[in-house]
PDB file of N, CA and C in Angstrom:
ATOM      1  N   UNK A   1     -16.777  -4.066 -11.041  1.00  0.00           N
ATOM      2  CA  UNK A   1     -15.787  -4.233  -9.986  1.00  0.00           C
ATOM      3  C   UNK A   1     -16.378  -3.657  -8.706  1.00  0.00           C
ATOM      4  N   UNK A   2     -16.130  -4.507  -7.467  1.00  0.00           N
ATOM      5  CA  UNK A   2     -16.810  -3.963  -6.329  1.00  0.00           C
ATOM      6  C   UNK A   2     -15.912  -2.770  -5.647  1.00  0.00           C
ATOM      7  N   UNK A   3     -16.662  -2.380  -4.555  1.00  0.00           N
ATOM      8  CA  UNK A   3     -15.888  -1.069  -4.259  1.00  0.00           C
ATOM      9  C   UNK A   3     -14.863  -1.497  -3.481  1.00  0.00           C
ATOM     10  N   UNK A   4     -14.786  -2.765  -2.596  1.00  0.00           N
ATOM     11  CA  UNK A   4     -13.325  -3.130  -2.040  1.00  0.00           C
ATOM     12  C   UNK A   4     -12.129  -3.599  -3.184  1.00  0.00           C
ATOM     13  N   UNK A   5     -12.472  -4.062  -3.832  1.00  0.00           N
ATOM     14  CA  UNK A   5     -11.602  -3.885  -5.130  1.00  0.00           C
ATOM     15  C   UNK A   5     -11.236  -2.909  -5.797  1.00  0.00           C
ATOM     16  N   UNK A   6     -11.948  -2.207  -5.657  1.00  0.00           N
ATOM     17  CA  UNK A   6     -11.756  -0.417  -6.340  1.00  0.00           C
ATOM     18  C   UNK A   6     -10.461  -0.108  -5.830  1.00  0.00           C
ATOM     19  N   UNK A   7     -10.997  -0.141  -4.186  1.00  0.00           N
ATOM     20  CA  UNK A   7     -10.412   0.496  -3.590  1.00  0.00           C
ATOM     21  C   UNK A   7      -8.719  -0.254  -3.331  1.00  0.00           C
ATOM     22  N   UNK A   8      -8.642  -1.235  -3.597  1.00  0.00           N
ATOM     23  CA  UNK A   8      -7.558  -2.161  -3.269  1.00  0.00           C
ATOM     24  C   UNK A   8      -6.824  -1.973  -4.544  1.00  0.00           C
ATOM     25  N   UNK A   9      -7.390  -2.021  -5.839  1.00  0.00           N
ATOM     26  CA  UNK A   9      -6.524  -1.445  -7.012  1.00  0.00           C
ATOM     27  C   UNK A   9      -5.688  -0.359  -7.028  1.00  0.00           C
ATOM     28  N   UNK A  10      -6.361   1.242  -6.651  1.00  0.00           N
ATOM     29  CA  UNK A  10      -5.816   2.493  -6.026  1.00  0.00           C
ATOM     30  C   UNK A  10      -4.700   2.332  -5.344  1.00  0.00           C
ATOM     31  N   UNK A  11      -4.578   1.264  -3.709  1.00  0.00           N
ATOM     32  CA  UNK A  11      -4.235   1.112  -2.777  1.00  0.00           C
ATOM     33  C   UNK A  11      -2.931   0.363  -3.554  1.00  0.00           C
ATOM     34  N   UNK A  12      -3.025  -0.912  -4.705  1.00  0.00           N
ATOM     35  CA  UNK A  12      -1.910  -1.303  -4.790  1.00  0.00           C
ATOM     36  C   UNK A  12      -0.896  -0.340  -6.195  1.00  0.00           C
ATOM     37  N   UNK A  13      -1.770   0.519  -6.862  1.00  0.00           N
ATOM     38  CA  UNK A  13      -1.426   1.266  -8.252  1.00  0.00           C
ATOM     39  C   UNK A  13      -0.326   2.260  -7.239  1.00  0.00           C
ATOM     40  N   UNK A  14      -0.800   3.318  -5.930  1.00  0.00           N
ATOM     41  CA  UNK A  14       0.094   3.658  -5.061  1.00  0.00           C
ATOM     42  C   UNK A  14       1.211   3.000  -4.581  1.00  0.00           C
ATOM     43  N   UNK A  15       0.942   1.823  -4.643  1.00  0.00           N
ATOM     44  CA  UNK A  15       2.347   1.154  -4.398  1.00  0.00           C
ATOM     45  C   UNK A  15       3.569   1.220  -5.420  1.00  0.00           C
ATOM     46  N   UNK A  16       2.675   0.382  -6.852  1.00  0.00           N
ATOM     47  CA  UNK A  16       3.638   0.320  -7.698  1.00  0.00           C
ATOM     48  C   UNK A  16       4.138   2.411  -7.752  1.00  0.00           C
ATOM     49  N   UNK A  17       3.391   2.619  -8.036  1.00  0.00           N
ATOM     50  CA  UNK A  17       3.984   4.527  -8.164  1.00  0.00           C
ATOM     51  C   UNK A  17       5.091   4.570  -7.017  1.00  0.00           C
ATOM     52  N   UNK A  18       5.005   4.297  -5.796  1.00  0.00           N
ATOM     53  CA  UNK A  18       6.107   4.405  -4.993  1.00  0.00           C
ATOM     54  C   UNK A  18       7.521   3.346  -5.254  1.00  0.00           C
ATOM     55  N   UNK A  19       7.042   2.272  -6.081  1.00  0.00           N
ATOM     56  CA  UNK A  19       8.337   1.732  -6.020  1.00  0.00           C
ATOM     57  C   UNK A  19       8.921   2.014  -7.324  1.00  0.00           C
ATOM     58  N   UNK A  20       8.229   2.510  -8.013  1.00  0.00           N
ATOM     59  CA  UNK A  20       8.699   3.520  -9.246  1.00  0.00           C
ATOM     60  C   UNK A  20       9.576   4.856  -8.737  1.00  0.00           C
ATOM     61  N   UNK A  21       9.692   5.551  -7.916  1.00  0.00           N
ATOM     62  CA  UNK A  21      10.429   6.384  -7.545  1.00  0.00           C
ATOM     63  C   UNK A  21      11.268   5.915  -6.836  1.00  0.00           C
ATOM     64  N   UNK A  22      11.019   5.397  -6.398  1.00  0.00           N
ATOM     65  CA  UNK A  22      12.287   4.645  -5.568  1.00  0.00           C
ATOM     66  C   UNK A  22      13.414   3.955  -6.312  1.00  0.00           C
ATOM     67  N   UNK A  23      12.678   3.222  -7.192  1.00  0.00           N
ATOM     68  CA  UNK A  23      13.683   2.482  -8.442  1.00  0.00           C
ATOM     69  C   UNK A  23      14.327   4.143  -9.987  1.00  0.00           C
ATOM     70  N   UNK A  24      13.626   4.560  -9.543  1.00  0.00           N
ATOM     71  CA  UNK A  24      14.286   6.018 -10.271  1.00  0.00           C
ATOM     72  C   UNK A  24      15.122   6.663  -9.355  1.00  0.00           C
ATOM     73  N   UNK A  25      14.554   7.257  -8.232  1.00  0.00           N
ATOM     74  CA  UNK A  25      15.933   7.708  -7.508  1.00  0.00           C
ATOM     75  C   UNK A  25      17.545   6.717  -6.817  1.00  0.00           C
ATOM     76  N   UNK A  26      16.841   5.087  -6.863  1.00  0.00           N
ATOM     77  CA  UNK A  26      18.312   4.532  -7.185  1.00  0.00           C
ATOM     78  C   UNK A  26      19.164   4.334  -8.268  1.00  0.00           C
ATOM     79  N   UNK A  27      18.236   4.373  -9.159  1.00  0.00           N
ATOM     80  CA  UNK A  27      19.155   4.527 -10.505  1.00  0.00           C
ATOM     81  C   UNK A  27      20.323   5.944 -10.517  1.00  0.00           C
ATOM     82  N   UNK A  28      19.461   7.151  -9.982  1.00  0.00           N
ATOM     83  CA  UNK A  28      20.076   8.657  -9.699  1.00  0.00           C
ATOM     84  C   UNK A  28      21.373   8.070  -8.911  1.00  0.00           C
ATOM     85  N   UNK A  29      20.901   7.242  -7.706  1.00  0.00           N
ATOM     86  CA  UNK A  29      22.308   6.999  -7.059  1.00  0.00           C
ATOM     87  C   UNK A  29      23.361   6.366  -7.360  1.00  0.00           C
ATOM     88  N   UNK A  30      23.032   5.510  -8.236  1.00  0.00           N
ATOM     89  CA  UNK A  30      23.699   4.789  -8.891  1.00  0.00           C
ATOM     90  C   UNK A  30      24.453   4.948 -10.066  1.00  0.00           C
ATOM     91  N   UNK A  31      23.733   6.211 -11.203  1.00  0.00           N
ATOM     92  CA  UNK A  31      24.695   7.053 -11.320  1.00  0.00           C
ATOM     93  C   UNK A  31      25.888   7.735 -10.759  1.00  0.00           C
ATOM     94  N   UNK A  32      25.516   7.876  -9.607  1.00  0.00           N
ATOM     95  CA  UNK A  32      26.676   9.532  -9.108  1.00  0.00           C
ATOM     96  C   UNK A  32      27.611   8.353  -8.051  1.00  0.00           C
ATOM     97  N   UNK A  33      27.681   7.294  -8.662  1.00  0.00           N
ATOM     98  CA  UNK A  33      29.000   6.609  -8.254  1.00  0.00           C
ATOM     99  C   UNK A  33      30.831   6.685  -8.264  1.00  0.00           C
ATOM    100  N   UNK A  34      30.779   7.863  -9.360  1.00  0.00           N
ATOM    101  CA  UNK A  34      31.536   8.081  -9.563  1.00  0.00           C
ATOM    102  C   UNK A  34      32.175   8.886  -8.999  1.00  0.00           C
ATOM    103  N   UNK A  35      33.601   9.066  -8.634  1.00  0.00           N
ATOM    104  CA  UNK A  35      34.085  10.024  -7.475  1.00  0.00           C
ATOM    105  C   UNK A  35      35.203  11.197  -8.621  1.00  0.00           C
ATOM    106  N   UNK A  36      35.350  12.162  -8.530  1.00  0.00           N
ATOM    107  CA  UNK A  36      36.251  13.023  -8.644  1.00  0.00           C
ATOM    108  C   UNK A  36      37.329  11.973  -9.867  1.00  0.00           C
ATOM    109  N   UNK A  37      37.251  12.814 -11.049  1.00  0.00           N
ATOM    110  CA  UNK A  37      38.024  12.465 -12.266  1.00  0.00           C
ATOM    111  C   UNK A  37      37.291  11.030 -12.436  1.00  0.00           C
ATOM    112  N   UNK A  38      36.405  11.118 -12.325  1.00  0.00           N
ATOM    113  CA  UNK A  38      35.561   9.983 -13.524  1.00  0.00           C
ATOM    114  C   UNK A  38      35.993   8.227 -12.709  1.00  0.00           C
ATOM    115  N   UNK A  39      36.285   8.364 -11.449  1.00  0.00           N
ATOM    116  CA  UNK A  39      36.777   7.159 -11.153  1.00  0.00           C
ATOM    117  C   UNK A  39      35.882   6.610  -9.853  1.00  0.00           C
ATOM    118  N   UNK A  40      35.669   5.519 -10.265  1.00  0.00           N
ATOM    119  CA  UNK A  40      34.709   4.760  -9.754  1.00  0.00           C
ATOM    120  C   UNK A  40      34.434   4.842  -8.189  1.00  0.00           C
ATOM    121  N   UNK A  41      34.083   5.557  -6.924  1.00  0.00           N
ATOM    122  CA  UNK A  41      34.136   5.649  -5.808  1.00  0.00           C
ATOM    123  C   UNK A  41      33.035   3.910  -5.141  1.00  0.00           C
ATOM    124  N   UNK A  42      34.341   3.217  -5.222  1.00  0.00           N
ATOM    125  CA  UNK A  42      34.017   1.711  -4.593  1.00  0.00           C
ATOM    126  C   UNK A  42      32.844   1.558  -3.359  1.00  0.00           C
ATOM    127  N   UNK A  43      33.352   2.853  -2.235  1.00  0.00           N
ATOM    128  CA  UNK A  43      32.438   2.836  -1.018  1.00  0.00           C
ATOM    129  C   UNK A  43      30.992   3.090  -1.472  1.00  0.00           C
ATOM    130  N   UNK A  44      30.793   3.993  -2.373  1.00  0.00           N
ATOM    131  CA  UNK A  44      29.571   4.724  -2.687  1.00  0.00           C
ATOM    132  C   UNK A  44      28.578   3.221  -3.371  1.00  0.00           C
ATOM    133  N   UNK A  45      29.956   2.820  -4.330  1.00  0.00           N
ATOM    134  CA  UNK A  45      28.673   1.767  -4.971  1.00  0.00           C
ATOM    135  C   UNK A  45      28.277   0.202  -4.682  1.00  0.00           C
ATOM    136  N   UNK A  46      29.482   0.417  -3.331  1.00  0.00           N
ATOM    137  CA  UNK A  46      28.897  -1.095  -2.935  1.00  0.00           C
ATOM    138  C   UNK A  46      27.695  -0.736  -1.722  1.00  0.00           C
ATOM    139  N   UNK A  47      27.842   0.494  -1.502  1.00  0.00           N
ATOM    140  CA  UNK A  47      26.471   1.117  -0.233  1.00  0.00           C
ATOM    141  C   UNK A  47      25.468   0.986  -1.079  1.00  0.00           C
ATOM    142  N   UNK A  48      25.125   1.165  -2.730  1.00  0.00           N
ATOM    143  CA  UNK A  48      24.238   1.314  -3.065  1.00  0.00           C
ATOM    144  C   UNK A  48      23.771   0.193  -3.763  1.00  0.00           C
ATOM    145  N   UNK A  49      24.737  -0.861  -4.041  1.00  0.00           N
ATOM    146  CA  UNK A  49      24.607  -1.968  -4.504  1.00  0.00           C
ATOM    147  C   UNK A  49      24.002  -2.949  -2.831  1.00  0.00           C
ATOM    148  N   UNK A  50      24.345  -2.314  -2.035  1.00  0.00           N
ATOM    149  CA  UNK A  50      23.659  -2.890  -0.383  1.00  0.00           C
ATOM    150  C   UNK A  50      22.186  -2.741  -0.534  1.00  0.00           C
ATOM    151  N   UNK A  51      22.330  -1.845  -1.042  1.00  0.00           N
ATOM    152  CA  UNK A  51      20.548  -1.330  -0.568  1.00  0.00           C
ATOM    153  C   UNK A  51      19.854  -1.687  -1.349  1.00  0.00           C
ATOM    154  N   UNK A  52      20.055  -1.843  -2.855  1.00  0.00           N
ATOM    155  CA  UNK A  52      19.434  -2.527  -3.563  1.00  0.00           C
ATOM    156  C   UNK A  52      19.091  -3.770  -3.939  1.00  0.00           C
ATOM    157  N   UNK A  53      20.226  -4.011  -3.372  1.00  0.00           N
ATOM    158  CA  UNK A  53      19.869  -5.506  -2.660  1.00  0.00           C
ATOM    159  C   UNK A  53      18.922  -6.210  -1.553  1.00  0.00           C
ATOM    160  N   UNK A  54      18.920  -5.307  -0.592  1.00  0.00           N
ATOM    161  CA  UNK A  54      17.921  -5.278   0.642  1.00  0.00           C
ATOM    162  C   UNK A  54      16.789  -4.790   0.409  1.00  0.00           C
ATOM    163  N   UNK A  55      16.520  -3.970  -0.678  1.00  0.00           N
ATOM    164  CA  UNK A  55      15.237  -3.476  -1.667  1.00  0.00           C
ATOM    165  C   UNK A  55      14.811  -4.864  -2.602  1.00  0.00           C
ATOM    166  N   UNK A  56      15.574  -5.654  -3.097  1.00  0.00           N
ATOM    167  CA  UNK A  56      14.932  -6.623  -3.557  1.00  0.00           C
ATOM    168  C   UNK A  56      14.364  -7.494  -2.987  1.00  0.00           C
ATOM    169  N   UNK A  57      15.693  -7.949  -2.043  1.00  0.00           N
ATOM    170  CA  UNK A  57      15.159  -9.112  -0.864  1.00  0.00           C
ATOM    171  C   UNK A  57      13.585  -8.784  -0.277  1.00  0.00           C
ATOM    172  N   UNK A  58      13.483  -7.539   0.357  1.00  0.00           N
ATOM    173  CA  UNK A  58      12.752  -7.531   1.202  1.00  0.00           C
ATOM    174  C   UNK A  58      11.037  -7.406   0.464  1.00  0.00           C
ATOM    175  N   UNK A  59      11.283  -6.966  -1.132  1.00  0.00           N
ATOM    176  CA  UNK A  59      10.142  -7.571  -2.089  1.00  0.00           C
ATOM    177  C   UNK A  59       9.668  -8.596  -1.681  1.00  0.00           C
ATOM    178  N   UNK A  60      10.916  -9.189  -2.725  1.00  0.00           N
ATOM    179  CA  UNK A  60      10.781 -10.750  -2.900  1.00  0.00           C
ATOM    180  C   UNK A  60       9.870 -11.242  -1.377  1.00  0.00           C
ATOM    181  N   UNK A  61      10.431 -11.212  -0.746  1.00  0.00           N
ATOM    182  CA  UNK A  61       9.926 -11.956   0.763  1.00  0.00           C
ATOM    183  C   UNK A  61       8.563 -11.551   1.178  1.00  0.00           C
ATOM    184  N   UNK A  62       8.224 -10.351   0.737  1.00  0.00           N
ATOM    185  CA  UNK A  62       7.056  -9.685   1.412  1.00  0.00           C
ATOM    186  C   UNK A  62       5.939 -10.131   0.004  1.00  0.00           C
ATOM    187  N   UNK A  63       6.618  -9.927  -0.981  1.00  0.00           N
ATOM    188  CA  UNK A  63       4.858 -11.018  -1.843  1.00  0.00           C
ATOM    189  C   UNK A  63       4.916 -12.377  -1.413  1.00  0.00           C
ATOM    190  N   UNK A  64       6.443 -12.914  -1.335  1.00  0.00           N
ATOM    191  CA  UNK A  64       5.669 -15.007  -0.687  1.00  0.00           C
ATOM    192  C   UNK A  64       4.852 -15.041   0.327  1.00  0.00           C
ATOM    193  N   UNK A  65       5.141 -13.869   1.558  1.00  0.00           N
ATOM    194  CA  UNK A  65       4.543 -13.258   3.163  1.00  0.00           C
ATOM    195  C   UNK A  65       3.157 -13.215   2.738  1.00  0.00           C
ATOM    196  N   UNK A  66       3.030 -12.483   1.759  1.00  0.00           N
ATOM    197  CA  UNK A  66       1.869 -12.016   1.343  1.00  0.00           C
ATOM    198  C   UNK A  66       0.675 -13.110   0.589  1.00  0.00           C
ATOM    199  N   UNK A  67       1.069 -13.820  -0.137  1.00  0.00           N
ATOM    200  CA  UNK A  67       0.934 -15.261  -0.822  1.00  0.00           C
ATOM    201  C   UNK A  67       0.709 -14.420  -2.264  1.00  0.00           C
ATOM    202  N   UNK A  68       0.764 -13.503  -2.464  1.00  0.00           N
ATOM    203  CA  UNK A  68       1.214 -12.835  -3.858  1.00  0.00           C
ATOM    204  C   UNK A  68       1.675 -13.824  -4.609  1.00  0.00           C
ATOM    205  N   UNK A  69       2.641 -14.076  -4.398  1.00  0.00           N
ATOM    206  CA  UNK A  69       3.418 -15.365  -5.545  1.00  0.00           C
ATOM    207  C   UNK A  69       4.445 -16.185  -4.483  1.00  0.00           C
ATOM    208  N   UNK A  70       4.574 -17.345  -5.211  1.00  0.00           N
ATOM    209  CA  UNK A  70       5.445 -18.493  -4.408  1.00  0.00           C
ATOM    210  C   UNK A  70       7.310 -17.604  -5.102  1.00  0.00           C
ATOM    211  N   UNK A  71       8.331 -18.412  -4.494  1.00  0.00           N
ATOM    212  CA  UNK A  71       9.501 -18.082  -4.753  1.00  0.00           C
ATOM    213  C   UNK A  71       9.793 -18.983  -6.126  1.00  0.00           C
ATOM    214  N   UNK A  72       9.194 -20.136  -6.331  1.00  0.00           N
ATOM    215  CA  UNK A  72       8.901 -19.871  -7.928  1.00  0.00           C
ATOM    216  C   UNK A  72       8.512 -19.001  -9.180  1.00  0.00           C
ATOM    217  N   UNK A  73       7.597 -18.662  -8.482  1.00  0.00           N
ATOM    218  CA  UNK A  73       6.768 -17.940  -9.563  1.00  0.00           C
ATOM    219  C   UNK A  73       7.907 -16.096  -9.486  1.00  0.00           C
ATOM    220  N   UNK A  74       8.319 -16.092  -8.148  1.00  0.00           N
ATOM    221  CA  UNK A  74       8.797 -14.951  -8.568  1.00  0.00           C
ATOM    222  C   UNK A  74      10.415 -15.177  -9.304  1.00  0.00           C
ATOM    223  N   UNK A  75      10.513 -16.032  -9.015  1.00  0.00           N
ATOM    224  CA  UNK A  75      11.976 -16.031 -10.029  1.00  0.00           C
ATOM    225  C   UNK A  75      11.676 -16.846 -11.612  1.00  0.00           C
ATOM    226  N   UNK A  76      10.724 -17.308 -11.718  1.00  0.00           N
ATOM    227  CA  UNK A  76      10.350 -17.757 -13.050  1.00  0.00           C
ATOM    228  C   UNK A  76      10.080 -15.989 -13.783  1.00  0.00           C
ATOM    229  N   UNK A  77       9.256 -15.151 -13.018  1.00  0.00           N
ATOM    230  CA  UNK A  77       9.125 -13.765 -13.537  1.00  0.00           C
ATOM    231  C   UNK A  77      10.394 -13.118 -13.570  1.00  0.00           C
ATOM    232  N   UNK A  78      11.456 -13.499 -12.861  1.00  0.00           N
ATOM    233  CA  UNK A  78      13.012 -12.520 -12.927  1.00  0.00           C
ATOM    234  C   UNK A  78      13.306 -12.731 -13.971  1.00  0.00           C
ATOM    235  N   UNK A  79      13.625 -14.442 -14.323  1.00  0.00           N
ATOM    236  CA  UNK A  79      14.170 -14.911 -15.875  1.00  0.00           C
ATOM    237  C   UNK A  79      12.899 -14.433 -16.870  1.00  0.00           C
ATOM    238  N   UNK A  80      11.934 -14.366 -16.961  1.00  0.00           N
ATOM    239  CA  UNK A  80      11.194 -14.004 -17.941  1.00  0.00           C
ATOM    240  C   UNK A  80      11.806 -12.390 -18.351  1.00  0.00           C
ATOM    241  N   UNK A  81      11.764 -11.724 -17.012  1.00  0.00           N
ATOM    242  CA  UNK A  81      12.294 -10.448 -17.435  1.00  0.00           C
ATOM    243  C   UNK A  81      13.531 -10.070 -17.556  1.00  0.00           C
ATOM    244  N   UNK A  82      14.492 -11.046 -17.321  1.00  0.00           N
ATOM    245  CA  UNK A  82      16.400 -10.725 -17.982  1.00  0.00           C
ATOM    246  C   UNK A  82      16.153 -11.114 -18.605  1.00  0.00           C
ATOM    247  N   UNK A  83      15.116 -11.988 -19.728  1.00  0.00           N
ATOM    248  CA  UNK A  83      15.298 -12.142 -21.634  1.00  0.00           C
ATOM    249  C   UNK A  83      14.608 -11.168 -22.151  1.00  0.00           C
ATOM    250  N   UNK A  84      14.158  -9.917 -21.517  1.00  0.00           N
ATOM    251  CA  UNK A  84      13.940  -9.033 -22.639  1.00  0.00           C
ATOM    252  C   UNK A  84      14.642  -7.771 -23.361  1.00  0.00           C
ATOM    253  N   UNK A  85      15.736  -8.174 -22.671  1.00  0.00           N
ATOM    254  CA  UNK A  85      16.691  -7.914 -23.628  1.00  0.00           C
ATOM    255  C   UNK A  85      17.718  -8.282 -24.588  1.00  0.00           C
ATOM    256  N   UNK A  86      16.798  -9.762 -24.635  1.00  0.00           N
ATOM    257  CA  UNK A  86      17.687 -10.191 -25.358  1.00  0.00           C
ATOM    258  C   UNK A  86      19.007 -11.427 -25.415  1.00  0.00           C
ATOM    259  N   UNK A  87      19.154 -11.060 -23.740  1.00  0.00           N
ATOM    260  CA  UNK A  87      20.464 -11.393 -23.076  1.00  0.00           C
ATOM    261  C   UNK A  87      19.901 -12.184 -22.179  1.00  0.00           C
ATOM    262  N   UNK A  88      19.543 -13.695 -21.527  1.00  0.00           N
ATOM    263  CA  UNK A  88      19.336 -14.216 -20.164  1.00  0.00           C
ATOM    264  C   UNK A  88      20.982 -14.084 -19.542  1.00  0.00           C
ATOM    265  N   UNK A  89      21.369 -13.070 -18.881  1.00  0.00           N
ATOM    266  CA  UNK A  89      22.515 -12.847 -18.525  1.00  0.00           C
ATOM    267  C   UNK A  89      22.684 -12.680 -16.614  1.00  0.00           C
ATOM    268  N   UNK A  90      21.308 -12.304 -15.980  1.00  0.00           N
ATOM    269  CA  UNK A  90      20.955 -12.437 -14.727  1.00  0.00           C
ATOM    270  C   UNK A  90      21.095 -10.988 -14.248  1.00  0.00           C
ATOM    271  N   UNK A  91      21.448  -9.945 -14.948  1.00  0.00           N
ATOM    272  CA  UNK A  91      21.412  -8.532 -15.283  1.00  0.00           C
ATOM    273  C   UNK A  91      19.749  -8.072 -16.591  1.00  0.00           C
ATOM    274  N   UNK A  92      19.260  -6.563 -15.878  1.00  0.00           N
ATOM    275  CA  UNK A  92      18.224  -6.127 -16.722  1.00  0.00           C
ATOM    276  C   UNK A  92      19.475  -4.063 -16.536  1.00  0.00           C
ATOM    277  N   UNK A  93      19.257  -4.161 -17.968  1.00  0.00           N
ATOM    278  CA  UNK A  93      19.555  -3.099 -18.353  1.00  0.00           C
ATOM    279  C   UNK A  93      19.068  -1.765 -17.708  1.00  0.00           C
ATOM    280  N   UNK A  94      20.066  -0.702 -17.044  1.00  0.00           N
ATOM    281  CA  UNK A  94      19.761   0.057 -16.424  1.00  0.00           C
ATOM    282  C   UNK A  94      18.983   1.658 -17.156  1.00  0.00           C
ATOM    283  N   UNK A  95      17.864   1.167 -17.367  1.00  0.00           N
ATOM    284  CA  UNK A  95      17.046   2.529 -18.237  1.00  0.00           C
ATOM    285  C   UNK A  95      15.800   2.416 -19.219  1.00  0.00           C
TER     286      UNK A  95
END
């Protein structure tokens, strides 16, 4: 492997590591949705259901930007990954 490849592997392995924390500390937020006596605080989880949304979008858009993958290929990979659980339900299990 050449050294601009080296170096571009590192460069994208840092990425995935950052969107690994990021997708862990929204899960954290997404937990603590809940408000006082166990009841669902609506504002909290549609703010966080916002952002995770605007966290996907702005993926999605930035590998087609990128020519990473066409908007085929990345939603042929979404459904590949809501059947591994089992379920093609358009939901992936939180954990």
């Amino acid at each position: 492997m050449g050294l601009i490849n080296w170096i571009f592997d590192i460069y994208q392995h840092t990425q995935i590591d950052k969107a690994r924390d990021e997708a862990r500390q929204a899960r954290l937020e997404a937990s603590a949705v809940r408000g006082g006596g166990g009841s669902v605080d609506v504002a909290r989880l549609e703010r966080a259901l916002g952002e995770l949304a605007l966290a996907t979008k702005t993926v999605q858009r930035m590998m087609v930007a990128k020519g990473i993958c066409t908007r085929e290929e990345f939603a042929a990979m979404m459904r590949e990954i809501d059947r591994e659980d089992g379920s093609e339900d358009g939901r992936a299990p939180l954990g």
